[in-house]
N, C-alpha and C. Protein backbone atom coordinates (compact mmCIF):
# COMPACT_ATOMS: atom_id res chain seq x y z
N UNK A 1 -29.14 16.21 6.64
CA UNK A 1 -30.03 15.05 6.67
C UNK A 1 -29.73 14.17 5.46
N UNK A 2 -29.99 12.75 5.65
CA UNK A 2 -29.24 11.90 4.30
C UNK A 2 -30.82 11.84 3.87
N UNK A 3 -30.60 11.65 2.24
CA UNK A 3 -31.83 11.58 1.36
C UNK A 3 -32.05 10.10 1.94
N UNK A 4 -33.09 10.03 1.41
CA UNK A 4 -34.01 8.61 1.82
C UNK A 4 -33.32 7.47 1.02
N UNK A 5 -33.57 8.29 -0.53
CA UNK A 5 -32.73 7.15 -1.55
C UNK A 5 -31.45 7.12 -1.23
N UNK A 6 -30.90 7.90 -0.66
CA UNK A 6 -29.04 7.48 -0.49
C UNK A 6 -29.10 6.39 0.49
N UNK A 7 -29.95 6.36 1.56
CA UNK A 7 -29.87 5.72 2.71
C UNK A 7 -29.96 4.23 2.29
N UNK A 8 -31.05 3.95 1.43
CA UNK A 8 -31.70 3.02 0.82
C UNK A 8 -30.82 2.32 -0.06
N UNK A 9 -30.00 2.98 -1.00
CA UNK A 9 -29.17 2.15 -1.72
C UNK A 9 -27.76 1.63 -0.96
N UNK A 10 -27.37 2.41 0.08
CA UNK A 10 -26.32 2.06 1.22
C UNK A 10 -26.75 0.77 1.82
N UNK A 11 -28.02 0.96 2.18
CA UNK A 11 -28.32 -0.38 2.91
C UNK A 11 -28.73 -1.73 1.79
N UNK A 12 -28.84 -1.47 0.94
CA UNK A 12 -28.61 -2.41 -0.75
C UNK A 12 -27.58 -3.02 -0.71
N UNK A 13 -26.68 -2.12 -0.70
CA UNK A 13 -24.91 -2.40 -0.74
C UNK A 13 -24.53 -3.42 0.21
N UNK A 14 -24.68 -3.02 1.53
CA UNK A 14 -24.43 -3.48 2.69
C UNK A 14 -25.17 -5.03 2.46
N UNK A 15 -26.33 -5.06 2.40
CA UNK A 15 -26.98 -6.25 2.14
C UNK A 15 -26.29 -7.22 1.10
N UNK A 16 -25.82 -6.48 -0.30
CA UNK A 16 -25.24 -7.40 -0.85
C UNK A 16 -24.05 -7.97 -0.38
N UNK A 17 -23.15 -7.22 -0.33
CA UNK A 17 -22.09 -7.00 0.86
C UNK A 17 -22.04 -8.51 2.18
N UNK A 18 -23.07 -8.74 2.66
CA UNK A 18 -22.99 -9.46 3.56
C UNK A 18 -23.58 -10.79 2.75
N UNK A 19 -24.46 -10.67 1.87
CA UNK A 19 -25.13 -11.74 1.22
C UNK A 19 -23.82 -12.56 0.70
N UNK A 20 -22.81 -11.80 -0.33
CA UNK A 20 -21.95 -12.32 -0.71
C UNK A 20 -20.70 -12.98 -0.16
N UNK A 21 -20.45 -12.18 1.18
CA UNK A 21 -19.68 -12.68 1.76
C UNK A 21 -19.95 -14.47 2.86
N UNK A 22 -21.36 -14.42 2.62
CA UNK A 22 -22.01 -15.51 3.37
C UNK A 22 -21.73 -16.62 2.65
N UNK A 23 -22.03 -16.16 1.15
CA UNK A 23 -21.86 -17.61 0.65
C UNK A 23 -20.52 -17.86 -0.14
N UNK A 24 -19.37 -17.33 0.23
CA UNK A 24 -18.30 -18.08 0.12
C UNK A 24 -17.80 -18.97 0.96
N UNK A 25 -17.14 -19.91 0.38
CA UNK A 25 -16.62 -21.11 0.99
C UNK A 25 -15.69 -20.80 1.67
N UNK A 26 -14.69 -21.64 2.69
CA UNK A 26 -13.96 -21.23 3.72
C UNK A 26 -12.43 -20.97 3.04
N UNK A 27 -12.18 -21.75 2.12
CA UNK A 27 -11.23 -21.55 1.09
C UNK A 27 -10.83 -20.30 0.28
N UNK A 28 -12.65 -19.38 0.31
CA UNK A 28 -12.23 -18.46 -0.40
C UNK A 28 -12.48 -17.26 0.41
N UNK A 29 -12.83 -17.34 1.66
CA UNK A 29 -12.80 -16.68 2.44
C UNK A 29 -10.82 -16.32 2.86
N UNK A 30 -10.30 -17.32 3.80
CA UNK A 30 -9.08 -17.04 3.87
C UNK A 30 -8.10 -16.47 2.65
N UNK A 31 -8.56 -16.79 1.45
CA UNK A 31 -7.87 -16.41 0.07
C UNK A 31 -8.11 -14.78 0.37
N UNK A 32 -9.51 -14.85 0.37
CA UNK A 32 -9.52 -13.28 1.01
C UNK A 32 -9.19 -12.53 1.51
N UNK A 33 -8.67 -13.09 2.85
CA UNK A 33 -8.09 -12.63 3.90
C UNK A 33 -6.82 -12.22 3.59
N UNK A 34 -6.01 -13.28 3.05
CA UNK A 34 -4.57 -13.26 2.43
C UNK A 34 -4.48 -12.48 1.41
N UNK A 35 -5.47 -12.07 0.61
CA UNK A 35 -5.47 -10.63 -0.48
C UNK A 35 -5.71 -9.45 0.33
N UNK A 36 -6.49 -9.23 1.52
CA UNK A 36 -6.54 -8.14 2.12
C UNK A 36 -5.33 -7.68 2.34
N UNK A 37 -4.56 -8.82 3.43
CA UNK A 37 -3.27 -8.33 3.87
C UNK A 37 -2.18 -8.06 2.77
N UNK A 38 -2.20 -8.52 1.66
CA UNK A 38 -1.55 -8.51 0.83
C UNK A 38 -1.78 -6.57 0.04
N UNK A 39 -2.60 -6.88 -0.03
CA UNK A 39 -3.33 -5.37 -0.46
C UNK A 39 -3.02 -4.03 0.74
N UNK A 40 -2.97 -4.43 1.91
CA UNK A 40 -2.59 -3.31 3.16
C UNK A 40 -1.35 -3.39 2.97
N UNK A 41 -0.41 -4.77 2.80
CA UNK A 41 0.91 -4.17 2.66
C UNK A 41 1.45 -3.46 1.77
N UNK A 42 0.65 -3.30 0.64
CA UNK A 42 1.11 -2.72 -0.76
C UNK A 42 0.95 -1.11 -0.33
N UNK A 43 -0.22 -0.95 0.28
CA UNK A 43 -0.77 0.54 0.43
C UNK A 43 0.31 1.27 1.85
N UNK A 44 0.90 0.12 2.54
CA UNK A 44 1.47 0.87 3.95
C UNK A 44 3.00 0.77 3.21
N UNK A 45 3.68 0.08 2.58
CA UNK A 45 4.44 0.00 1.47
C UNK A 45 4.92 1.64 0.72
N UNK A 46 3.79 1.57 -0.11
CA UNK A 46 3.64 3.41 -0.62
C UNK A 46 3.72 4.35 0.16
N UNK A 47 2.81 4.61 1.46
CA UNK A 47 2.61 5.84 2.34
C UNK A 47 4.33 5.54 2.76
N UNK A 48 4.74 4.67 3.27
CA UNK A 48 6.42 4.85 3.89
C UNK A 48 7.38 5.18 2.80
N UNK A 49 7.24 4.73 1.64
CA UNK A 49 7.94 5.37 0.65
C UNK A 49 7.58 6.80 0.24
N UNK A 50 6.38 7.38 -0.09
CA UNK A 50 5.82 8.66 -0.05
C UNK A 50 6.41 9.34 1.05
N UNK A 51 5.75 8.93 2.39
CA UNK A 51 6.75 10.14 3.01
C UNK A 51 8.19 9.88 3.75
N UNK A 52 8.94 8.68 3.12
CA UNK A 52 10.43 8.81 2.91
C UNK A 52 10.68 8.22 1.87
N UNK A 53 10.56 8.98 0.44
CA UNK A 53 11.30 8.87 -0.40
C UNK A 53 13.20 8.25 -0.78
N UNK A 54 13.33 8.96 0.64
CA UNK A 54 14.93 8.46 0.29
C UNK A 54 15.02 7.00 0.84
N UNK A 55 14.50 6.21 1.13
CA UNK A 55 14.30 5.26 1.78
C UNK A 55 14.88 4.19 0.81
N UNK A 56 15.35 2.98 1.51
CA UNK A 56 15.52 1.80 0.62
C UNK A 56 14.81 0.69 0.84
N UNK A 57 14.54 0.19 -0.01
CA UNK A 57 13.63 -1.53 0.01
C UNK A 57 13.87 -2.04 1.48
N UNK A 58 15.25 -1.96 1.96
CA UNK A 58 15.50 -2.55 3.13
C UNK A 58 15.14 -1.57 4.28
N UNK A 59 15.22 -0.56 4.51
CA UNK A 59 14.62 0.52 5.17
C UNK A 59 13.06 0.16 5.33
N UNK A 60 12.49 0.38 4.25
CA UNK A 60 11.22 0.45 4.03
C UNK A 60 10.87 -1.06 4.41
N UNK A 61 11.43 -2.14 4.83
CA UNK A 61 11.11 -3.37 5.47
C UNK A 61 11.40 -3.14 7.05
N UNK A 62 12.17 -2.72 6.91
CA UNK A 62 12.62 -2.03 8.37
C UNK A 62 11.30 -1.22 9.14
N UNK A 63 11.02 -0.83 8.59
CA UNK A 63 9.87 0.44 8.79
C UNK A 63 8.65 -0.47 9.41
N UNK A 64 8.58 -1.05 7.97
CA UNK A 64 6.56 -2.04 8.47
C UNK A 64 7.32 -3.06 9.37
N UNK A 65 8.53 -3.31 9.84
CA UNK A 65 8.50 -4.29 10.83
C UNK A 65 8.23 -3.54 12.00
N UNK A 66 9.08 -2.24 12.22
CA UNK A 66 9.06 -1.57 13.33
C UNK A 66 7.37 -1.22 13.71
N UNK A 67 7.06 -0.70 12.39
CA UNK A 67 5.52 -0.53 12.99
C UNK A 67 4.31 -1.84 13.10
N UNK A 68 4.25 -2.73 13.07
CA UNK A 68 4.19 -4.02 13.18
C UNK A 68 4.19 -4.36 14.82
N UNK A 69 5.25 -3.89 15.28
CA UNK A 69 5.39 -4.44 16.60
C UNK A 69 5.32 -3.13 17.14
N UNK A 70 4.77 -2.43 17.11
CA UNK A 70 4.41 -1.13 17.61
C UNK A 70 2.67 -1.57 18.03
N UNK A 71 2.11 -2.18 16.98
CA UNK A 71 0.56 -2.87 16.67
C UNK A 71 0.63 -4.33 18.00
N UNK A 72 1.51 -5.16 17.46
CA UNK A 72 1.77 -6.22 18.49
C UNK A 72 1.78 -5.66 20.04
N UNK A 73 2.88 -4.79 20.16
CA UNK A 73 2.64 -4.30 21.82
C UNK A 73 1.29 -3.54 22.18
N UNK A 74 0.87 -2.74 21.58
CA UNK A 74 -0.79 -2.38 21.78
C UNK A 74 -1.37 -3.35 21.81
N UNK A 75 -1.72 -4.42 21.10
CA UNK A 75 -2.46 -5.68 21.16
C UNK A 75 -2.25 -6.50 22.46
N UNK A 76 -1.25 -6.69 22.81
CA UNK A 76 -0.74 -7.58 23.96
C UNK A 76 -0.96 -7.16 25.62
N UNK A 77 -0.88 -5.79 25.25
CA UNK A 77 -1.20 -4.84 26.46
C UNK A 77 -2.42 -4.14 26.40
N UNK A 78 -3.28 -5.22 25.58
CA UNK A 78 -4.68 -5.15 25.72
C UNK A 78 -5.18 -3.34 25.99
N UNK A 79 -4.57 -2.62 24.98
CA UNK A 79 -4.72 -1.43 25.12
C UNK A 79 -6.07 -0.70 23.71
N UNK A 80 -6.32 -2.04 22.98
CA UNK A 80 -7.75 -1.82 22.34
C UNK A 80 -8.88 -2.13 23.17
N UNK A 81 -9.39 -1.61 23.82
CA UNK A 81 -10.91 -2.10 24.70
C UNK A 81 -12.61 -1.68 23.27
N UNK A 82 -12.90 -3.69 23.55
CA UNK A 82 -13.93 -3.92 22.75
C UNK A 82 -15.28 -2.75 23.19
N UNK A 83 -15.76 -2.10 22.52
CA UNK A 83 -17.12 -1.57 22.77
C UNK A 83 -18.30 -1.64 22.83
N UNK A 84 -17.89 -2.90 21.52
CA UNK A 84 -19.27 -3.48 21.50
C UNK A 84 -20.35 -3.08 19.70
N UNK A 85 -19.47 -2.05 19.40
CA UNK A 85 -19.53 -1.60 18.13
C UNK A 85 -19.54 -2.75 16.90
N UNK A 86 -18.15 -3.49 16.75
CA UNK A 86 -18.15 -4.47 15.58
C UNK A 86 -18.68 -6.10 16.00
N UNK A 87 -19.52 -6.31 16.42
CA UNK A 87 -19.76 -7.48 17.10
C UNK A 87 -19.81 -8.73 15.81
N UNK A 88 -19.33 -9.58 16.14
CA UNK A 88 -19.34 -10.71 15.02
C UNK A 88 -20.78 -11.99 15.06
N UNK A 89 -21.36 -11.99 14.42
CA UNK A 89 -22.12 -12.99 14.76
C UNK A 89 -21.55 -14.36 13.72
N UNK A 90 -20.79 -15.49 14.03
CA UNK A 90 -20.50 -16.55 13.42
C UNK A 90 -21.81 -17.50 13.67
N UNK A 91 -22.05 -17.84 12.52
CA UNK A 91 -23.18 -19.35 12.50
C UNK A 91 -22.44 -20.86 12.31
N UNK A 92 -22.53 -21.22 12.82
CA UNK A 92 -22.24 -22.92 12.68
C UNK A 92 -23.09 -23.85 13.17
């Protein structure tokens, strides 16, 4: 069972979490975006070098392209079905 206070400061978080993300501008939103991806490539970067060490810079470009379009053909062949789980609510 989760303590009351754990629950409570999670949903704090979350609140700030969304508070903050509300009031950035659209400028620094996409900046965002472009540090995320920037930040996933660094981390999928490491795991392919970690588990192939012998690998080269060009390999290891080789690699996140191959898996890249591994992501693209799942996407295209509509093989993610929405659930209904992350629903977006945009305001304008």
């Amino acid at each position: 069972m989760i303590d009351h206070d754990i629950l409570e400061l999670q949903n704090s978080i979350a609140r700030s979490r969304i508070d903050r993300s509300q009031s950035l501008t659209d400028v620094e939103r996409l900046r965002g975006g472009a540090d995320l991806y920037d930040e996933g490539m660094l981390w999928l970067t490491l795991a392919i070098r970690a588990e192939n060490p012998e690998f080269s810079a060009e390999q290891i470009d080789a690699e996140i392209e191959r898996r890249k379009a591994i992501v693209r053909r799942i996407d295209d062949n509509g093989l993610y079905k929405n659930c209904g789980m992350a629903e977006t609510h945009d305001e304008e």
